[in-house]
C-alpha atoms as a PDB file:
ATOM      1  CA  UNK A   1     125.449 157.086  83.462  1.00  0.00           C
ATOM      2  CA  UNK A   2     128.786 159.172  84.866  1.00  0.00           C
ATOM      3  CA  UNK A   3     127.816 162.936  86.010  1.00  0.00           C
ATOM      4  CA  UNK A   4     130.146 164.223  83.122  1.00  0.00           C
ATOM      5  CA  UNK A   5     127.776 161.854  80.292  1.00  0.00           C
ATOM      6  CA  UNK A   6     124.810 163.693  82.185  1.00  0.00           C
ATOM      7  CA  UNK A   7     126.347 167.092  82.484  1.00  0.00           C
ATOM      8  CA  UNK A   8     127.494 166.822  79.018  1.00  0.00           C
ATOM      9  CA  UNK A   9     123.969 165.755  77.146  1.00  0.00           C
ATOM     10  CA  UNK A  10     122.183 167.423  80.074  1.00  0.00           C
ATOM     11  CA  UNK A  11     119.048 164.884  79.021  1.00  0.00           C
ATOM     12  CA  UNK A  12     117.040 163.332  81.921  1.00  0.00           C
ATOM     13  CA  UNK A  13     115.853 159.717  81.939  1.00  0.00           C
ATOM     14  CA  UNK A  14     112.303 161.050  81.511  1.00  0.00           C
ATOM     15  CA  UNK A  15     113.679 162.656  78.336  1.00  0.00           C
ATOM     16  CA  UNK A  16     115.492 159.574  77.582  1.00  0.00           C
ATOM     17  CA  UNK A  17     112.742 157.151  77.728  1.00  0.00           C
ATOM     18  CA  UNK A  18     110.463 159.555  75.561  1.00  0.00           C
ATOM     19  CA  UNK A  19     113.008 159.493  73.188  1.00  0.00           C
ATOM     20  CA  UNK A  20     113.507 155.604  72.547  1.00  0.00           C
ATOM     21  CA  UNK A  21     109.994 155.009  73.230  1.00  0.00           C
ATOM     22  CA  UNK A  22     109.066 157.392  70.305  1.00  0.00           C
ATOM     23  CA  UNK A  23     111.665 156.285  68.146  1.00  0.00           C
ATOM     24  CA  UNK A  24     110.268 152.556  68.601  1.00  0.00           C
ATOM     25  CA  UNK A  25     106.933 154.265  67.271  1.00  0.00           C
ATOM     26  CA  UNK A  26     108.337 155.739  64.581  1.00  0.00           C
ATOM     27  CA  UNK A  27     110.536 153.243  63.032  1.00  0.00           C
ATOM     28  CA  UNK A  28     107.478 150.737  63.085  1.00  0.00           C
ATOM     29  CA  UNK A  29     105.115 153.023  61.761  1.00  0.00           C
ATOM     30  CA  UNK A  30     105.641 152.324  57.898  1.00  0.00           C
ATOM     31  CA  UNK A  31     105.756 148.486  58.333  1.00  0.00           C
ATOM     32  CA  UNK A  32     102.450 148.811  60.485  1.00  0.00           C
ATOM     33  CA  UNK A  33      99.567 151.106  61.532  1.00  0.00           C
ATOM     34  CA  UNK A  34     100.446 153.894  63.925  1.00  0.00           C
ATOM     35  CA  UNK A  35      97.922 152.909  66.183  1.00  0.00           C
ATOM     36  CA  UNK A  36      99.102 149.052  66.432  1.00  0.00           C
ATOM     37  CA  UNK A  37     102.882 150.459  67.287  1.00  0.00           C
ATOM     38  CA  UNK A  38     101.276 153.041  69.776  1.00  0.00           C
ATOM     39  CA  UNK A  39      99.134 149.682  71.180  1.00  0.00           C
ATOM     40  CA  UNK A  40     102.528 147.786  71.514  1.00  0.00           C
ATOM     41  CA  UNK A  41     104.193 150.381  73.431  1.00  0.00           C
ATOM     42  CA  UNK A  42     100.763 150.526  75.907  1.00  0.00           C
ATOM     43  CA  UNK A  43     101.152 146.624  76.196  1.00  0.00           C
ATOM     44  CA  UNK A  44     104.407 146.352  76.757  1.00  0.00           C
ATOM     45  CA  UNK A  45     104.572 148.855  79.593  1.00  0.00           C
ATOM     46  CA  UNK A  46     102.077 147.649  81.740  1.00  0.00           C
ATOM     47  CA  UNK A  47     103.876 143.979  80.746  1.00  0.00           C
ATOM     48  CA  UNK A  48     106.742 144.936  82.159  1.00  0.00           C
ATOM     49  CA  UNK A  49     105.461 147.074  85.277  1.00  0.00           C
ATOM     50  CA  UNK A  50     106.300 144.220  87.686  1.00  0.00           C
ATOM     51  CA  UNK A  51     109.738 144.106  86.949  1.00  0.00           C
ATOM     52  CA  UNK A  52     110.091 147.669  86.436  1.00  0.00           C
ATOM     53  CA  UNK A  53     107.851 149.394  88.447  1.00  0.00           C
ATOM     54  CA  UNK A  54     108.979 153.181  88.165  1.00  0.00           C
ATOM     55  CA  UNK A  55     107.247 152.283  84.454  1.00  0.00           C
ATOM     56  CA  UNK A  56     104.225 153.326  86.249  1.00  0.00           C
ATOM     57  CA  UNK A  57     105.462 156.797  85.864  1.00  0.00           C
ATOM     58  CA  UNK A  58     104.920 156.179  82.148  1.00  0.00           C
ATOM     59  CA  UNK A  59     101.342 157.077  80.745  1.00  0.00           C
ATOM     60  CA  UNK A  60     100.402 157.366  76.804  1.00  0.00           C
ATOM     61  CA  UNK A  61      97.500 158.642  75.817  1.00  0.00           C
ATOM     62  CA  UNK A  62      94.167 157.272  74.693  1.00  0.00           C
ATOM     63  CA  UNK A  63      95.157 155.780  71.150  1.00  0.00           C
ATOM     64  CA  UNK A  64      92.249 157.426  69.269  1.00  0.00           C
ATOM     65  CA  UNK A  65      93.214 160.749  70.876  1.00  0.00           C
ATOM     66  CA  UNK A  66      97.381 160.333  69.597  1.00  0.00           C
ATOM     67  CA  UNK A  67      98.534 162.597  67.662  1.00  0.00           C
ATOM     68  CA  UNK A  68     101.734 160.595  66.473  1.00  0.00           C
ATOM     69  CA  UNK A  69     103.973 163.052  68.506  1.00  0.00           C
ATOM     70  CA  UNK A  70     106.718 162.957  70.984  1.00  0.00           C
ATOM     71  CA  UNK A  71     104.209 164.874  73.039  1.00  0.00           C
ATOM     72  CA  UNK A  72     101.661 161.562  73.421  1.00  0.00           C
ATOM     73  CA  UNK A  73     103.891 160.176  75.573  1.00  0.00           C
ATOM     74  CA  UNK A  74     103.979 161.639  79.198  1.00  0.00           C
ATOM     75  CA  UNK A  75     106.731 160.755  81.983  1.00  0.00           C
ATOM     76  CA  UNK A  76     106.504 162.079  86.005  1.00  0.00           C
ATOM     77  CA  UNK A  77     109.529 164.032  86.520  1.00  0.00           C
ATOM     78  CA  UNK A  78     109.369 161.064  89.359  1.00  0.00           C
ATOM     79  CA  UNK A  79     111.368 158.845  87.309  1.00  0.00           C
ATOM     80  CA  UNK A  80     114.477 160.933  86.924  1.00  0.00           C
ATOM     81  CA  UNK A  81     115.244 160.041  91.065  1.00  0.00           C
ATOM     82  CA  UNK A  82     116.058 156.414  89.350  1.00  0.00           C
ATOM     83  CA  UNK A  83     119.176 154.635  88.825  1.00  0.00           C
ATOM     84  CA  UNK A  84     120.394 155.017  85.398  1.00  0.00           C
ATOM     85  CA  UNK A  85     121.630 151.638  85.238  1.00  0.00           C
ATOM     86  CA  UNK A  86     118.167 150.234  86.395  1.00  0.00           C
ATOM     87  CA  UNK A  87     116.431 152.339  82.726  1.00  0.00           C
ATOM     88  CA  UNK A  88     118.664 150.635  81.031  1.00  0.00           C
ATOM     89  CA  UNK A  89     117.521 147.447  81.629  1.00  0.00           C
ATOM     90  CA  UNK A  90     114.310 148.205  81.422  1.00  0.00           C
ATOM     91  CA  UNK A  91     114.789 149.815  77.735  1.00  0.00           C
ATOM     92  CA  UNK A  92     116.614 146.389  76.811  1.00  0.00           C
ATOM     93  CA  UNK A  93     113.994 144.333  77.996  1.00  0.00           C
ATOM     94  CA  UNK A  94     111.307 147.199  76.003  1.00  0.00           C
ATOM     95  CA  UNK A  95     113.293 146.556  72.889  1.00  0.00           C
ATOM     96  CA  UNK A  96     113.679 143.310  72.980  1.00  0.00           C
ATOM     97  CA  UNK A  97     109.910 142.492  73.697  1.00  0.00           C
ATOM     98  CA  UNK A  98     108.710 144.785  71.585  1.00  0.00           C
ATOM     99  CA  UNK A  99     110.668 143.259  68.582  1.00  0.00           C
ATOM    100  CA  UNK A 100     109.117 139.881  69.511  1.00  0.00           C
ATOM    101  CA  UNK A 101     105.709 141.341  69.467  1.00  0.00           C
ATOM    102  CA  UNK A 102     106.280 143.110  65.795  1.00  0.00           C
ATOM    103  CA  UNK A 103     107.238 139.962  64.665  1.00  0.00           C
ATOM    104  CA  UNK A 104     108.252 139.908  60.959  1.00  0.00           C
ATOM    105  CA  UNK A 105     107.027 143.107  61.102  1.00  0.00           C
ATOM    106  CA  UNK A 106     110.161 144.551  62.293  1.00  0.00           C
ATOM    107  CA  UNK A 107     112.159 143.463  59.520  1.00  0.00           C
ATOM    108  CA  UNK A 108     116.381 142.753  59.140  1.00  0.00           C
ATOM    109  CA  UNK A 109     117.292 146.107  59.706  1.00  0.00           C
ATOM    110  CA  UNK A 110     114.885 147.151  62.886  1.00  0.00           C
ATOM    111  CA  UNK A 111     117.425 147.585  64.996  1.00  0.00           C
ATOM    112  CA  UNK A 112     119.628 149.911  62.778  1.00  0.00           C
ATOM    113  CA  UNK A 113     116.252 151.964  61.831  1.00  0.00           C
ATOM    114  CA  UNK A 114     116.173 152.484  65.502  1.00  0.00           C
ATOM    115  CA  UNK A 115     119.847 153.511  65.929  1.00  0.00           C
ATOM    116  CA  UNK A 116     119.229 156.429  63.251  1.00  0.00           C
ATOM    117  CA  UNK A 117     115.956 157.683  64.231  1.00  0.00           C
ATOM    118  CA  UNK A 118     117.104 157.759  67.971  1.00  0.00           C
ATOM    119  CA  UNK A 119     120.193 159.545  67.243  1.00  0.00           C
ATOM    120  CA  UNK A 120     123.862 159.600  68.311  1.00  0.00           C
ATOM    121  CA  UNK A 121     123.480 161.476  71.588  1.00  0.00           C
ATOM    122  CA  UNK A 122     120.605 158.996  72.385  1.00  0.00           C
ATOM    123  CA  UNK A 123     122.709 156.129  71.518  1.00  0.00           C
ATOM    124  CA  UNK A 124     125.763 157.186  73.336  1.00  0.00           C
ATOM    125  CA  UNK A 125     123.564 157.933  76.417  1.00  0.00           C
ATOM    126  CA  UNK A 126     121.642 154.818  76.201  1.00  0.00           C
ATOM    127  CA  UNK A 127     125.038 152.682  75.877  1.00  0.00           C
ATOM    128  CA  UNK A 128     126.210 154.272  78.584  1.00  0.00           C
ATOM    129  CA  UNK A 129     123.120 152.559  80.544  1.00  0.00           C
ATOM    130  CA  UNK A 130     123.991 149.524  79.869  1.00  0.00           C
ATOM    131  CA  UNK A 131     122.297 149.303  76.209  1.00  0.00           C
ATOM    132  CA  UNK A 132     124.501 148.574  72.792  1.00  0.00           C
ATOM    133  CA  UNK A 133     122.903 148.692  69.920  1.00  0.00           C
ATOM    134  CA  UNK A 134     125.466 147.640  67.557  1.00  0.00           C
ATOM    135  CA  UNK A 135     125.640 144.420  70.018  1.00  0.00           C
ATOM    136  CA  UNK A 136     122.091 144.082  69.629  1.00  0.00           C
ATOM    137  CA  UNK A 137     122.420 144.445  65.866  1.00  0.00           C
ATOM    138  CA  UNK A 138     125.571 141.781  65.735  1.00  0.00           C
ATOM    139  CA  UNK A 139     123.910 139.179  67.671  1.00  0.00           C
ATOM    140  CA  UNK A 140     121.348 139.117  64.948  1.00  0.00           C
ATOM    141  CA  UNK A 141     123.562 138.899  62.241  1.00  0.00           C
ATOM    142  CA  UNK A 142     125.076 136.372  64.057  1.00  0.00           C
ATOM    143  CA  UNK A 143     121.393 134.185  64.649  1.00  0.00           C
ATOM    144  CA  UNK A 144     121.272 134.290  61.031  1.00  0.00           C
ATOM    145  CA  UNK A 145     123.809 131.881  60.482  1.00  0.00           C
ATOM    146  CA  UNK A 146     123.960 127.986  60.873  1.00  0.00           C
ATOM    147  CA  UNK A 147     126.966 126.686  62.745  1.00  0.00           C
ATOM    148  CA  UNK A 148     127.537 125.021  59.527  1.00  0.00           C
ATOM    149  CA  UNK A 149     128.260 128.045  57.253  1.00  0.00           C
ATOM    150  CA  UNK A 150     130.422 129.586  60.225  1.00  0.00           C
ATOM    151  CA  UNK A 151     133.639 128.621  62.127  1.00  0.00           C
ATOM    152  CA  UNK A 152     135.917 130.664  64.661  1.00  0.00           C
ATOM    153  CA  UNK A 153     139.531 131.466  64.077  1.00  0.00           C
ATOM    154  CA  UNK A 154     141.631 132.475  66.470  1.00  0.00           C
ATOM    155  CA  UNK A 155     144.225 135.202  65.598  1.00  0.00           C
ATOM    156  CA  UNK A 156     147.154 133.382  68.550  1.00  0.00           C
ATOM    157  CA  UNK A 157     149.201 136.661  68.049  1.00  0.00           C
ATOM    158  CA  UNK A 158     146.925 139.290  69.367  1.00  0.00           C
ATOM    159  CA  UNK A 159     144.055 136.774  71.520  1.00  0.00           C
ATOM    160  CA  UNK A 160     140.594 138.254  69.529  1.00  0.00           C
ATOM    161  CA  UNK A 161     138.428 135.489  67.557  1.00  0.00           C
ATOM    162  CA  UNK A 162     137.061 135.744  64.008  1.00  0.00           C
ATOM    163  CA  UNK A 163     134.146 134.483  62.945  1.00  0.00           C
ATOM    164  CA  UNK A 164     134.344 132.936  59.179  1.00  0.00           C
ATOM    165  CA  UNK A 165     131.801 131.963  56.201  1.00  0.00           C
ATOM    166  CA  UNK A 166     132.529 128.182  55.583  1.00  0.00           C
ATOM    167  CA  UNK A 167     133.214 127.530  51.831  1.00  0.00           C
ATOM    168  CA  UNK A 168     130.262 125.175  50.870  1.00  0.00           C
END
């Protein structure tokens, strides 16, 4: 993230990760139990500790003792000193896991569920860390479709490719 993005939002990666990891939370809460989203989240970080391991930084609370707020979810001020670029990955890799895990659970639309609870400020920041959502969102339209319903045109006058429904 530039120092203007940072300046600008004036959010720390602490404040970031609280953010998307509570928005995960929230968004999966009416198509499960709190507690099995809150469980997820617990998995997932210690999953992903040895490729990420500023994670450790990361602690949630006891799941019988949540109480379903931003506030379950507590972050060392430790994790701030790393590279923006490096949370980013780590959140991609958090959202894509955890998707897997919620299965069919998470539904067509998890990803844009996500994108409004988390906000535009979140989003923009987020992007800026290397993590598109609406890429995220378009590559799953896109694994929704058999080669044989889609073809590629390409527009020769301005170089950009189209993606077309067959007609069946």
């Amino acid at each position: 993230m530039n120092q203007e993005s940072k300046e600008l939002y004036n959010i720390d990666n602490s404040d970031v990760i609280k953010h998307v990891i509570f928005s995960l939370v929230n968004v999966s809460r009416p198509k499960t139990s709190s507690d099995y989203a809150w469980a997820i989240i617990k998995d997932l970080l210690n999953e992903l500790n040895h490729s990420y391991s500023f994670l450790k930084y990361i602690v949630i609370d006891e799941i019988e003792s949540l109480n379903d707020t931003i506030d379950d979810i507590d972050i060392s001020l430790k994790i701030n000193s790393v590279a923006p670029i490096e949370i980013g990955k780590a959140i991609q890799s958090f959202i894509d896991i955890y998707k897997i895990k919620m299965g069919t659970k998470a539904g067509y639309f998890f990803i844009q569920e996500f994108k409004e609870d988390l906000g535009i400020n979140y989003n923009s920041i987020i992007k800026e860390m290397g993590v598109d959502l609406r890429l995220i969102e378009l590559k799953e339209e896109l694994s929704g479709i058999s080669s044989q319903e889609i073809r590629i045109k390409d527009d020769v006058n301005s170089n950009i490719a189209f993606i077309e429904k067959k007609d069946l």
